[in-house]
N, C-alpha and C. Protein backbone atom coordinates (compact mmCIF):
# COMPACT_ATOMS: atom_id res chain seq x y z
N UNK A 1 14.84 -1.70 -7.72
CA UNK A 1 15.82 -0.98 -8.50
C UNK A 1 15.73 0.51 -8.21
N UNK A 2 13.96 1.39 -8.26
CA UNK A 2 14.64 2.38 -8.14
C UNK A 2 13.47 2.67 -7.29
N UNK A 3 13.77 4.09 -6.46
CA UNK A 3 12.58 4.64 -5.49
C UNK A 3 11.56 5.34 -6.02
N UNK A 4 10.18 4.74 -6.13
CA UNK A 4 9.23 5.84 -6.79
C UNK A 4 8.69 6.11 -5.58
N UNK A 5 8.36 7.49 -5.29
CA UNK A 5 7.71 7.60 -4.16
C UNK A 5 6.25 8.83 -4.17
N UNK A 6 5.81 9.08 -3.55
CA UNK A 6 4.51 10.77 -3.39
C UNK A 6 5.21 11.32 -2.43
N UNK A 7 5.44 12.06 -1.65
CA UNK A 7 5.29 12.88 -0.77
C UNK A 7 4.44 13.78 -0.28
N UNK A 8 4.07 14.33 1.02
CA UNK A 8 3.17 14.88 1.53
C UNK A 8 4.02 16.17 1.88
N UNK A 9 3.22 17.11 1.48
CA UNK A 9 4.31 18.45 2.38
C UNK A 9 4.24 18.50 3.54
N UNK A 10 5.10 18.28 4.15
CA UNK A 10 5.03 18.26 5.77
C UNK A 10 6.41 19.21 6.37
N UNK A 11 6.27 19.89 7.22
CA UNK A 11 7.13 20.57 7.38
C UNK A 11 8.89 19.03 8.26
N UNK A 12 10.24 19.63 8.12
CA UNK A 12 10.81 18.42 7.87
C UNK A 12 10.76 17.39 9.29
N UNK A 13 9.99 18.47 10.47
CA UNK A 13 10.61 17.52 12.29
C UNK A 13 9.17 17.30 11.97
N UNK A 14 7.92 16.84 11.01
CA UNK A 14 6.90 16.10 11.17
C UNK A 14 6.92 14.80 10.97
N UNK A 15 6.23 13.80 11.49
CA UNK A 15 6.45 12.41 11.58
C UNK A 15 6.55 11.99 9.77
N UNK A 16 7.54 11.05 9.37
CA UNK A 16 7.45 10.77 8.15
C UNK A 16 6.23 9.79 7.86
N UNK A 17 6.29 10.21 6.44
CA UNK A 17 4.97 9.00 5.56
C UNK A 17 4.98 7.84 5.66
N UNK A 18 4.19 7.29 5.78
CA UNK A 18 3.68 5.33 5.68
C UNK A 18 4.37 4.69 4.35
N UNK A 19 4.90 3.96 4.32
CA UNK A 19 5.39 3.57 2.62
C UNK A 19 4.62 2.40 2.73
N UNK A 20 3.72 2.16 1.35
CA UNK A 20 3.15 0.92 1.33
C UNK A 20 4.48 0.09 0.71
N UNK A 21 3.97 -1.23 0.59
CA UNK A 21 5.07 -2.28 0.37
C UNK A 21 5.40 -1.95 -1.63
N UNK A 22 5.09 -1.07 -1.85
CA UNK A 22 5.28 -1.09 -3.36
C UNK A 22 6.18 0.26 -3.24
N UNK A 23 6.97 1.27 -2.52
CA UNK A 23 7.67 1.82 -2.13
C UNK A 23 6.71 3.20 -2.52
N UNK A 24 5.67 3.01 -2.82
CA UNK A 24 4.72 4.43 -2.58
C UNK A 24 4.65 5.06 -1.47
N UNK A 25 4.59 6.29 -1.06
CA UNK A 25 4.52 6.77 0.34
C UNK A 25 2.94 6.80 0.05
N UNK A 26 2.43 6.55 1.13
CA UNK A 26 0.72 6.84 1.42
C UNK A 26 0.46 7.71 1.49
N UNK A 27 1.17 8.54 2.00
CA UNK A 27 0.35 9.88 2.83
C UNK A 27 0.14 11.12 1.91
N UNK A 28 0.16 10.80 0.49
CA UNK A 28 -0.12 11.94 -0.28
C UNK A 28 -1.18 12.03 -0.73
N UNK A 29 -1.98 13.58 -0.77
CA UNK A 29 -3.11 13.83 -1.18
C UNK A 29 -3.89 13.07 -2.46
N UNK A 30 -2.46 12.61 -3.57
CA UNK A 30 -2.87 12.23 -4.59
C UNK A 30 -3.80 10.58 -4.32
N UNK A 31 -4.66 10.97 -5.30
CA UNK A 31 -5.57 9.72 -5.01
C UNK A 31 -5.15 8.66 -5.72
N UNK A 32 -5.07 7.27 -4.60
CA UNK A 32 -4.21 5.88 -4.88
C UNK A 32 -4.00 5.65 -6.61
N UNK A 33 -5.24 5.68 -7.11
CA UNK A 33 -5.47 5.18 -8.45
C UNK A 33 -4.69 6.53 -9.97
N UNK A 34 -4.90 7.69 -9.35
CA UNK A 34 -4.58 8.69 -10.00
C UNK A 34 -2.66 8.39 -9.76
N UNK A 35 -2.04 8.08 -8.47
CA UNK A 35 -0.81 8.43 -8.93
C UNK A 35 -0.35 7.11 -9.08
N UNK A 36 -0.69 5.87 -9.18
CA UNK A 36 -0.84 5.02 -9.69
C UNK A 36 -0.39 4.78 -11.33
N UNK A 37 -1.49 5.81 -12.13
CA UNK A 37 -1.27 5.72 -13.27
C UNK A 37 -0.28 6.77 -13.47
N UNK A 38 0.35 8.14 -12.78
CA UNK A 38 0.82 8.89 -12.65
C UNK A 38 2.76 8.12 -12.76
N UNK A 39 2.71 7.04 -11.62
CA UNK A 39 4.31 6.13 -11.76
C UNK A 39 3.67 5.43 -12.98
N UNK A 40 2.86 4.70 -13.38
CA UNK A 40 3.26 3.98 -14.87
C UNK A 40 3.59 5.13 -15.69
N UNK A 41 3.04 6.10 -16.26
CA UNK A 41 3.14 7.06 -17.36
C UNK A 41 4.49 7.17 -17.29
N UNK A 42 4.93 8.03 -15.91
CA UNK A 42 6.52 9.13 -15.86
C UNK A 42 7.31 7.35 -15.84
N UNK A 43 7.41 6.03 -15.39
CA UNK A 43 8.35 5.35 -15.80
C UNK A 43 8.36 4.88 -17.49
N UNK A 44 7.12 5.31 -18.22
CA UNK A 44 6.97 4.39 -19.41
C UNK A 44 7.77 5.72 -20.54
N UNK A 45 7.48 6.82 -19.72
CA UNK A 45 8.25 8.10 -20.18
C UNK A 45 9.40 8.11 -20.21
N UNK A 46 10.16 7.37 -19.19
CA UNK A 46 11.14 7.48 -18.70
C UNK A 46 12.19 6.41 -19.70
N UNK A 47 11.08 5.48 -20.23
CA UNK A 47 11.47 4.29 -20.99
C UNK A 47 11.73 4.69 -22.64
N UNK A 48 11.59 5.99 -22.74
CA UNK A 48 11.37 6.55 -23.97
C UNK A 48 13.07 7.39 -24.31
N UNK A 49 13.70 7.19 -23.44
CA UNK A 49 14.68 7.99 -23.34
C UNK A 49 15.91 7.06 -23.48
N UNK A 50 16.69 7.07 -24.04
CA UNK A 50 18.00 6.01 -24.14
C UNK A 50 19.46 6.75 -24.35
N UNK A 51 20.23 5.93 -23.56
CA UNK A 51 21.87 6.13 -23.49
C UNK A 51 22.03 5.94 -25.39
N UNK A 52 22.93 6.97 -25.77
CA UNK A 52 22.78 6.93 -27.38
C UNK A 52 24.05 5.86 -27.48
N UNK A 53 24.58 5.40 -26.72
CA UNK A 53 26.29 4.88 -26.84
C UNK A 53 25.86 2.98 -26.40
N UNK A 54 24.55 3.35 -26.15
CA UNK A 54 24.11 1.97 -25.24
C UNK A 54 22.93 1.43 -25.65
N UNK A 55 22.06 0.77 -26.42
CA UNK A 55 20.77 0.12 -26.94
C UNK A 55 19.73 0.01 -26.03
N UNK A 56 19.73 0.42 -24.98
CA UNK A 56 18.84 0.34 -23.69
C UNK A 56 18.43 1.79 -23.57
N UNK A 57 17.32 1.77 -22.96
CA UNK A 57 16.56 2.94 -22.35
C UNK A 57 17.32 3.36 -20.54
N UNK A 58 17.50 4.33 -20.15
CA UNK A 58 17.83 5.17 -19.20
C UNK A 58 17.30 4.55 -17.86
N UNK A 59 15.84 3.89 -18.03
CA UNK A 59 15.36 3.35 -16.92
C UNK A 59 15.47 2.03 -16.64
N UNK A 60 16.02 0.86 -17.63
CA UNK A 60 16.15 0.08 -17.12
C UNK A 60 17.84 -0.52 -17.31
N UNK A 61 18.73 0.83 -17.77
CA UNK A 61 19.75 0.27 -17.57
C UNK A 61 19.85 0.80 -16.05
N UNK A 62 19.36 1.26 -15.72
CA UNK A 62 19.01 1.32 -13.67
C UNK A 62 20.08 3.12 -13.46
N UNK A 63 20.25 3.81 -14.60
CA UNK A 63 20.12 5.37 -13.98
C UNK A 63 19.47 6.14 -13.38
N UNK A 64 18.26 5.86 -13.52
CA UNK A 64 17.35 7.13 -12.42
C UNK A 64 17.00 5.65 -11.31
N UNK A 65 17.25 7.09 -10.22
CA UNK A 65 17.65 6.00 -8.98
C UNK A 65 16.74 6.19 -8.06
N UNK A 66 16.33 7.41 -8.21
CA UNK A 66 14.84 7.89 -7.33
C UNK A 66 13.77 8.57 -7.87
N UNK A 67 12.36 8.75 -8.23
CA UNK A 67 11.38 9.71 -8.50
C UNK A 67 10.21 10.03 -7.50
N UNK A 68 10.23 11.46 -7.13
CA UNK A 68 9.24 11.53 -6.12
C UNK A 68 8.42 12.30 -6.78
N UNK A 69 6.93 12.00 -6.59
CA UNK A 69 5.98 12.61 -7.31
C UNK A 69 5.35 13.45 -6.05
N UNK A 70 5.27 14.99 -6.33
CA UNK A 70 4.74 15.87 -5.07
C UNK A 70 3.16 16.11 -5.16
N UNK A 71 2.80 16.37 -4.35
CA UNK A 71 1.32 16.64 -4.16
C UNK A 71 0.70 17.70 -4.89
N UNK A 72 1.79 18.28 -5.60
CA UNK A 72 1.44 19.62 -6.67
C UNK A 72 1.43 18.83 -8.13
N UNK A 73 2.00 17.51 -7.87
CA UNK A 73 2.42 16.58 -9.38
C UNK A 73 3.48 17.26 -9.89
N UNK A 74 4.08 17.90 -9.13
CA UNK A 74 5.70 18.32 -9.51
C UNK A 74 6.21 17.10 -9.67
N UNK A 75 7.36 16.56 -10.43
CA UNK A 75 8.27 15.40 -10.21
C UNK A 75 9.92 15.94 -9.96
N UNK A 76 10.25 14.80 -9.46
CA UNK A 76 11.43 15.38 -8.48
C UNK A 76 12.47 14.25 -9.27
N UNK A 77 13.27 13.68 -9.97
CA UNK A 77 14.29 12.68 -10.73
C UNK A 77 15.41 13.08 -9.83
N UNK A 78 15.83 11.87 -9.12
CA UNK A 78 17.48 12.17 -9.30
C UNK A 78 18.16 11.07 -10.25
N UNK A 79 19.39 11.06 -10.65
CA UNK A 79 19.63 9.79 -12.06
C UNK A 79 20.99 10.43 -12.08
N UNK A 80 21.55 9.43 -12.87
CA UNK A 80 22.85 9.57 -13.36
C UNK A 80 22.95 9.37 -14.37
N UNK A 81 24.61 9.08 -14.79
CA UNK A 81 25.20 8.43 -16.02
C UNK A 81 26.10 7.75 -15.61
N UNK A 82 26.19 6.97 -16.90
CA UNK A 82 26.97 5.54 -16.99
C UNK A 82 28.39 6.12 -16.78
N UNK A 83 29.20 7.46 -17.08
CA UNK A 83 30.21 8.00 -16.41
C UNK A 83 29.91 9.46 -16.65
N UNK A 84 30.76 10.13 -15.30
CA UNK A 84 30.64 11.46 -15.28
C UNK A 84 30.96 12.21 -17.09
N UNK A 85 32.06 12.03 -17.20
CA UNK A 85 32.44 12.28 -18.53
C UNK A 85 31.25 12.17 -19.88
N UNK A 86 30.64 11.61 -19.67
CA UNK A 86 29.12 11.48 -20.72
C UNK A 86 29.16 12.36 -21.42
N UNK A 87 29.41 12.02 -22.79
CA UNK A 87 29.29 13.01 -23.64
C UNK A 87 27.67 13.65 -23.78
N UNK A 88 26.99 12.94 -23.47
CA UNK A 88 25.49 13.74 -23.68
C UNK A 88 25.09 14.39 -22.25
N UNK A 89 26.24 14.57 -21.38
CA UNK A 89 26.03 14.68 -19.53
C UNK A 89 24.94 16.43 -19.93
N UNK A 90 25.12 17.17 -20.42
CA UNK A 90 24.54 18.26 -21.05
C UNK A 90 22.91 18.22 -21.40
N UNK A 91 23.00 17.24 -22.54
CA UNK A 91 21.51 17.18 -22.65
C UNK A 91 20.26 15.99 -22.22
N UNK A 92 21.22 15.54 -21.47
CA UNK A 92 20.45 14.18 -21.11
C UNK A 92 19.06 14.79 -19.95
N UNK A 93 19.58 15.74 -19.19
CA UNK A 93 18.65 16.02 -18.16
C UNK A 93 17.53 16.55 -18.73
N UNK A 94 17.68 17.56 -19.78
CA UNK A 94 16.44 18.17 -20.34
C UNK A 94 16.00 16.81 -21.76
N UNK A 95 16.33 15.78 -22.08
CA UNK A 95 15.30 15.08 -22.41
C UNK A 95 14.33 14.24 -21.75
N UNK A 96 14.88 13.86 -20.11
CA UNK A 96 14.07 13.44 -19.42
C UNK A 96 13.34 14.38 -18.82
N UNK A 97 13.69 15.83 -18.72
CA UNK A 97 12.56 16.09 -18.59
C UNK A 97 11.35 16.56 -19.25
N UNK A 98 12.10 16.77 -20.62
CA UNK A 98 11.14 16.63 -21.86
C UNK A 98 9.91 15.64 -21.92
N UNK A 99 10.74 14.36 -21.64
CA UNK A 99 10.03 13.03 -21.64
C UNK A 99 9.36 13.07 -20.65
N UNK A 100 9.12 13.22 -19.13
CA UNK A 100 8.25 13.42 -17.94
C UNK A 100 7.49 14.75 -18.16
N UNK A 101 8.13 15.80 -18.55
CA UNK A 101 7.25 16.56 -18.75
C UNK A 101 5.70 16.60 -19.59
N UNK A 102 5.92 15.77 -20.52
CA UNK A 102 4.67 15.43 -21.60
C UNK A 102 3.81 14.76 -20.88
N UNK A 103 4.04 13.77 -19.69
CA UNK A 103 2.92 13.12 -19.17
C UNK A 103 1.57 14.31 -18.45
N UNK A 104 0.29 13.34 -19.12
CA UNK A 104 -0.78 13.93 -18.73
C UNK A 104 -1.01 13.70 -16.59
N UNK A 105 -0.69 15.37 -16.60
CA UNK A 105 -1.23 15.45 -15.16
C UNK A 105 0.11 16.24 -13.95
N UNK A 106 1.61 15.55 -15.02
CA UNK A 106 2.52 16.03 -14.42
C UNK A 106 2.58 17.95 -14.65
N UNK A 107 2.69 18.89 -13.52
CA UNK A 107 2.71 19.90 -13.14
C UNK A 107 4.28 20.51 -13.61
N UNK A 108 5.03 19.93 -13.45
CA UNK A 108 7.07 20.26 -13.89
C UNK A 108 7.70 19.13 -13.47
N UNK A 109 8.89 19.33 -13.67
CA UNK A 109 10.01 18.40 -13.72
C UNK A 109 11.41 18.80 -12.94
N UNK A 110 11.46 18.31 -11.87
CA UNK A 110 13.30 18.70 -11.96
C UNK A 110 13.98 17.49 -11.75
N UNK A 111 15.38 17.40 -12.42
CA UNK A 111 16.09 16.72 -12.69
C UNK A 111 17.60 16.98 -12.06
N UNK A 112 17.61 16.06 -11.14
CA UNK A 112 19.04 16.18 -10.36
C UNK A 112 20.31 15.16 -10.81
N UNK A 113 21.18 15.56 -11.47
CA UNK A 113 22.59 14.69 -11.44
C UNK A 113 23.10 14.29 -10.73
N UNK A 114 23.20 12.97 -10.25
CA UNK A 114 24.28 12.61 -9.19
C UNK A 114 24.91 11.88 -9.50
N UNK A 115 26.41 11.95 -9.09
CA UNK A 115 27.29 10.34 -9.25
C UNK A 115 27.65 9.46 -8.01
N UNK A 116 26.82 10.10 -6.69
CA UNK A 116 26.76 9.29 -5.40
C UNK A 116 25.25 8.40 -5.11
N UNK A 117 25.56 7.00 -5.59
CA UNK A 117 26.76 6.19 -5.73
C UNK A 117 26.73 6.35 -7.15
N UNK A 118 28.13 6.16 -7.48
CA UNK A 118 28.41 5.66 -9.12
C UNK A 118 27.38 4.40 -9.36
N UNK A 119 27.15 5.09 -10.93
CA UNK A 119 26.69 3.66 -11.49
C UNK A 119 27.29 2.67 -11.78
N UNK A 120 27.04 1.20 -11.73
CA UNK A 120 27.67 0.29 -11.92
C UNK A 120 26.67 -0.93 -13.15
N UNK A 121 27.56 -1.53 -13.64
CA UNK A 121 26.56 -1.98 -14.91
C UNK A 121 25.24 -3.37 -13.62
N UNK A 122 25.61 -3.29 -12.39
CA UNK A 122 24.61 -4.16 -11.86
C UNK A 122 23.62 -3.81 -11.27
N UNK A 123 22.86 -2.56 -11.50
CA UNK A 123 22.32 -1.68 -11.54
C UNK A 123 20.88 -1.78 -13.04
N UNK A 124 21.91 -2.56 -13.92
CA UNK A 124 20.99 -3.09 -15.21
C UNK A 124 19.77 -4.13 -14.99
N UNK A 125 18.92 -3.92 -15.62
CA UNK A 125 17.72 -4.43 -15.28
C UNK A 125 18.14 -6.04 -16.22
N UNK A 126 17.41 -7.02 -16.31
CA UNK A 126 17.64 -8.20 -17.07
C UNK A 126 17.70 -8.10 -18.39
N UNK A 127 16.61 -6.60 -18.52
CA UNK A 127 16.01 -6.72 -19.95
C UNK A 127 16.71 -5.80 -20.55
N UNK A 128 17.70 -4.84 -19.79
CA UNK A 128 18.86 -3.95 -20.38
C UNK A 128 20.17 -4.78 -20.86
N UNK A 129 20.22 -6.17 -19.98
CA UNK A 129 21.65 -6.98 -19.87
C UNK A 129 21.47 -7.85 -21.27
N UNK A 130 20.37 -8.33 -21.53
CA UNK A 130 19.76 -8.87 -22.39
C UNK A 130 19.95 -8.23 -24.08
N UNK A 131 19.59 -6.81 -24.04
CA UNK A 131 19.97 -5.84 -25.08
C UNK A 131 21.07 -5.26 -25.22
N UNK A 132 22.30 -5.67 -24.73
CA UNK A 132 23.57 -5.38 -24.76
C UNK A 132 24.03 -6.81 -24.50
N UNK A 133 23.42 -7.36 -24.78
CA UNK A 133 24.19 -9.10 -24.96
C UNK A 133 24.84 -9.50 -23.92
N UNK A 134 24.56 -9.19 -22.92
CA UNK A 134 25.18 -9.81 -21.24
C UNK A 134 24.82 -10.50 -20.69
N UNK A 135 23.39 -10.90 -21.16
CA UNK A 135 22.97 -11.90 -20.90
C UNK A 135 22.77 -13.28 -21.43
């Protein structure tokens, strides 16, 4: 569903990172077990946050579409909304990063809007389709 990844600073014509099969990049300083607990926290954070128009949380109705965690423990979100028009399109970014920001270890937060690609409700996790009765 969505890309969690580390990154290594590498300048950009250096060979890219190893991705293990769990879509982690390897090649970051952070140690396996440390950013490990680093993606549970910022997704369980992430789970704390909900569409107010929608009974589901932000992460598993499948809006944030990528998180890269940097070797500084900066976090990097890109995410959307269910439509551009979103009445909460304003404050939605600074509660996730409210919500990532609180995790122990994370350094900052930035939060990117995108609507490429639009969201689509199949994008919903089982357990979002489930809490909006779609399932």
């Amino acid at each position: 569903m969505d890309d969690v990844s580390a990154t290594a600073d590498t300048a950009p014509e250096a060979a890219g990172p190893e991705t293990a099969g769990n879509g982690i990049v390897t090649a970051s300083t952070i140690p396996a077990d440390e950013l490990a607990r680093l993606t549970d926290d910022i997704v369980s954070a992430l789970k704390t946050v909900y569409d107010p128009e929608i009974p589901a949380d932000i992460y598993e109705l499948g809006l944030v579409y990528k998180i890269d965690i940097e070797d500084d423990r900066s976090v990097k979100i890109d995410m959307t909304l269910t439509a551009p028009g979103c009445p909460v399109a304003g404050e939605m970014p600074g509660w996730v990063e409210n919500a990532v920001g609180a995790v122990e270890g994370v350094s900052g937060v930035e939060v990117n809007m995108t609507f490429d690609p639009p969201w689509t409700p199949d994008r919903m996790s089982e357990e979002a389709q489930v809490a909006v009765g779609w399932y």
